[in-house]
C-alpha atoms as a PDB file:
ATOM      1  CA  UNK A   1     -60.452  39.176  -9.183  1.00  0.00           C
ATOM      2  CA  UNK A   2     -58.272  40.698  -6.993  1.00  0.00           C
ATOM      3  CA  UNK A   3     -58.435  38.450  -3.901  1.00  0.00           C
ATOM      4  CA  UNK A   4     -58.252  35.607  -6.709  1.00  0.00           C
ATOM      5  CA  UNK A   5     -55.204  36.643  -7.804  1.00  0.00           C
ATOM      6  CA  UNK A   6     -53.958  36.950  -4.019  1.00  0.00           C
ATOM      7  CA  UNK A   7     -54.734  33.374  -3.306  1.00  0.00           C
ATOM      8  CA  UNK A   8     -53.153  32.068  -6.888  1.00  0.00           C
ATOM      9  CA  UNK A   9     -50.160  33.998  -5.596  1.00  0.00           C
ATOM     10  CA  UNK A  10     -50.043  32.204  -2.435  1.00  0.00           C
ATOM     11  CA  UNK A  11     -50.574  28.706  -3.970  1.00  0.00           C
ATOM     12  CA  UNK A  12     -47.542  30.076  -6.276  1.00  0.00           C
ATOM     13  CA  UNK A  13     -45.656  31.230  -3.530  1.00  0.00           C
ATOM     14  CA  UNK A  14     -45.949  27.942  -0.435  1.00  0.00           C
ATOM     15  CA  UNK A  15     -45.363  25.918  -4.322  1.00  0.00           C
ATOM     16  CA  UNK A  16     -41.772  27.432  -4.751  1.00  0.00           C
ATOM     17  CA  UNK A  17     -41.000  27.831  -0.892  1.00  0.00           C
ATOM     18  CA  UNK A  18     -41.817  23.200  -0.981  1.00  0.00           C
ATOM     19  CA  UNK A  19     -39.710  23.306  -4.347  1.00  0.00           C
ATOM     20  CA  UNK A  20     -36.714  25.173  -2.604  1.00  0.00           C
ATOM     21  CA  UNK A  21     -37.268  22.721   0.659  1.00  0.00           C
ATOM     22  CA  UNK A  22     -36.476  19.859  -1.914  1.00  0.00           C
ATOM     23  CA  UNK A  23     -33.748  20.794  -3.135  1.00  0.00           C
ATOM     24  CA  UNK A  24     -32.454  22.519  -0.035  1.00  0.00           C
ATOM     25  CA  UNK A  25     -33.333  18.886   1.319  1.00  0.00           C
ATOM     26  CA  UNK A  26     -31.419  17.494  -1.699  1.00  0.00           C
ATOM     27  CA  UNK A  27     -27.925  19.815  -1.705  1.00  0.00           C
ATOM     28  CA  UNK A  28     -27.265  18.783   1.949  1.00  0.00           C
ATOM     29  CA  UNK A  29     -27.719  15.187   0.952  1.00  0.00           C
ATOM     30  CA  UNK A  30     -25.320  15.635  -1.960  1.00  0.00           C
ATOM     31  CA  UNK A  31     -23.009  17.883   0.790  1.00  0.00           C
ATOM     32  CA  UNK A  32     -23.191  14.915   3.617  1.00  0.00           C
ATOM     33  CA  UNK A  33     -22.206  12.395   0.498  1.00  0.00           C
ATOM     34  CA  UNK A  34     -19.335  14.316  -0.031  1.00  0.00           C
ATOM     35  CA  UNK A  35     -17.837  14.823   3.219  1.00  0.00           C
ATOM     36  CA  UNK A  36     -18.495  11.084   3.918  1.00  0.00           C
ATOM     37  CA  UNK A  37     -16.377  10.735   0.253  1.00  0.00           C
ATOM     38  CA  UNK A  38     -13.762  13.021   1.727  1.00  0.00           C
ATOM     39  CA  UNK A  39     -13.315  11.053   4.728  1.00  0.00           C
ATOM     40  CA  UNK A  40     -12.692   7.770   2.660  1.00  0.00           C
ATOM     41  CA  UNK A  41     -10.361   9.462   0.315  1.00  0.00           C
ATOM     42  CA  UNK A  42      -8.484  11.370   3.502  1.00  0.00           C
ATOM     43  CA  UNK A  43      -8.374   7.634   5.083  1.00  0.00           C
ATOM     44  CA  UNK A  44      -7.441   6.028   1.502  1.00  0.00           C
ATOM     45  CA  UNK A  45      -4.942   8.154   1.070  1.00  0.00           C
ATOM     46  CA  UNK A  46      -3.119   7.659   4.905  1.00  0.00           C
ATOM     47  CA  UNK A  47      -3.386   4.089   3.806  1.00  0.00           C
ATOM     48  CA  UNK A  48      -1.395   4.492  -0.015  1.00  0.00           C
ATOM     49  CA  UNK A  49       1.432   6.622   2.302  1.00  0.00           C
ATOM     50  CA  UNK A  50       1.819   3.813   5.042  1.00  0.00           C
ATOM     51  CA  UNK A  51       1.941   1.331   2.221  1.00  0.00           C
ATOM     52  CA  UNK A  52       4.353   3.165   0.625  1.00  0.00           C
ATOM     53  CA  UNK A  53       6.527   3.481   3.494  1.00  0.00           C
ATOM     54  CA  UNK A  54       6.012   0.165   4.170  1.00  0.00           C
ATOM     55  CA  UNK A  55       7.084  -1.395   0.091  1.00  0.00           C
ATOM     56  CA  UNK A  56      10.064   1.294   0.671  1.00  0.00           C
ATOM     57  CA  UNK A  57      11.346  -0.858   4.079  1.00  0.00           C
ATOM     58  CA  UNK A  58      10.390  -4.620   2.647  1.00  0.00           C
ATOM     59  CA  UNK A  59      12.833  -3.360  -0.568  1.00  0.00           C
ATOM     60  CA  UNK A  60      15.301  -2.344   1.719  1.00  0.00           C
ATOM     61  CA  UNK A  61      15.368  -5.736   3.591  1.00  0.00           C
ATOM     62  CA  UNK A  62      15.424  -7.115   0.749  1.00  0.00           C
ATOM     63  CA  UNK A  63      18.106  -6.084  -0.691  1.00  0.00           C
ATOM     64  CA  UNK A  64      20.278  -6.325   2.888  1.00  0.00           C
ATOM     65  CA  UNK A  65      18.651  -9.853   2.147  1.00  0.00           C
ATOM     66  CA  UNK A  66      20.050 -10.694  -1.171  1.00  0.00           C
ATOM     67  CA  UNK A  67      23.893  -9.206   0.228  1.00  0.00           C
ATOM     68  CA  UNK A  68      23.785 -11.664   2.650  1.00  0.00           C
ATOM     69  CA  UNK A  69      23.301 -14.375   0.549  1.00  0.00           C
ATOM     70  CA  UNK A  70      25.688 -13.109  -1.822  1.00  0.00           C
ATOM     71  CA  UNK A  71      28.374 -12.785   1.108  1.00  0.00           C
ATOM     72  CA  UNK A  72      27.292 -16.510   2.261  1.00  0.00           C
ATOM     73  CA  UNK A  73      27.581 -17.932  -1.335  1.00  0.00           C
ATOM     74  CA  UNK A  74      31.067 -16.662  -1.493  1.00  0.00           C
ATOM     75  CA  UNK A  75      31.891 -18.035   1.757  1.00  0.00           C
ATOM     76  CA  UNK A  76      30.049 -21.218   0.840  1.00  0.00           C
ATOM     77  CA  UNK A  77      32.631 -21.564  -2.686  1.00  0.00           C
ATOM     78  CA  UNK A  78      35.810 -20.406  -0.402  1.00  0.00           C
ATOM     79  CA  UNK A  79      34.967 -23.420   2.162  1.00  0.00           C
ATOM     80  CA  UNK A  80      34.376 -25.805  -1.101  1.00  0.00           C
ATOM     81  CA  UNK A  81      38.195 -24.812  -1.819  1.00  0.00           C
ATOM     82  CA  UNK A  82      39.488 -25.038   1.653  1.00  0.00           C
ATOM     83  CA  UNK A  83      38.159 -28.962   1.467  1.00  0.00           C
ATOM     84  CA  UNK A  84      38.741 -29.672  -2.028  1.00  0.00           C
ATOM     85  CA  UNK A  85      42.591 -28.519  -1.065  1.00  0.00           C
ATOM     86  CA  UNK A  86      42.149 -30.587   2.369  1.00  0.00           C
ATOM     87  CA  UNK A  87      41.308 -33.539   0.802  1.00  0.00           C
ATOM     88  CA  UNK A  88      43.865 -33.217  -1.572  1.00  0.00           C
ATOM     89  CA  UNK A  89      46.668 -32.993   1.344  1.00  0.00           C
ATOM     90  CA  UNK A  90      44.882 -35.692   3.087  1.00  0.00           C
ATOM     91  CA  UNK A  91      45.089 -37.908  -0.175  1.00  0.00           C
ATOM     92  CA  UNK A  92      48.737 -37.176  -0.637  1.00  0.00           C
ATOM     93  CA  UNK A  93      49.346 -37.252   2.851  1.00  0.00           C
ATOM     94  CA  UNK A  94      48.093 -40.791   2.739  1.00  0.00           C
ATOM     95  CA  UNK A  95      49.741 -42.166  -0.422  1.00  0.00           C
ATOM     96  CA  UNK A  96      53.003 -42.329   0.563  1.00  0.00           C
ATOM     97  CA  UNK A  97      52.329 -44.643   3.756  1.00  0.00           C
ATOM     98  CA  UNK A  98      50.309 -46.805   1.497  1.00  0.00           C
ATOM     99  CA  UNK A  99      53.567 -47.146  -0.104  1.00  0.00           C
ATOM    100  CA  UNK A 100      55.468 -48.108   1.940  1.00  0.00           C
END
């Protein structure tokens, strides 16, 4: 009875210690998965600031961008003038000595 019981214990015993290999086996799987799913997120998130930094400098040379071709569509209309009044002094310029 007694050494029965001793050798039941033992089976008992080397069956937890196998159990608690598992999942010791098992938690440093799940731990390595994690890390590895730290490292993308760490590397995700350098990416989301660059690209942010990045969208921040394409809006700003964008809008330097859309002054400049504000600036040159004002220039564009004053030099429209200028020709329109040109051609106006060159037409009355050249009436007269069709006249006469």
């Amino acid at each position: 009875g007694h050494g029965q019981l001793l050798q039941m214990m033992e089976e008992r015993m080397m069956d937890v210690e196998q159990k608690l290999r598992l999942v010791k086996r098992l938690l440093q799987d799940k731990v390595n998965q994690l890390k590895e799913q730290l490292s993308k997120n760490t590397k995700a998130d350098a990416m989301v600031k660059d690209l942010y930094v990045e969208n921040a400098q394409l809006l700003k040379a964008l809008e330097v961008t859309e002054q400049r071709q504000k600036t040159a569509e004002r220039k564009n209309c004053l030099l429209e003038e200028k020709i329109a009044n040109l051609n106006w002094i060159v037409k009355n310029l050249a009436s007269p000595s069709l006249k006469s």
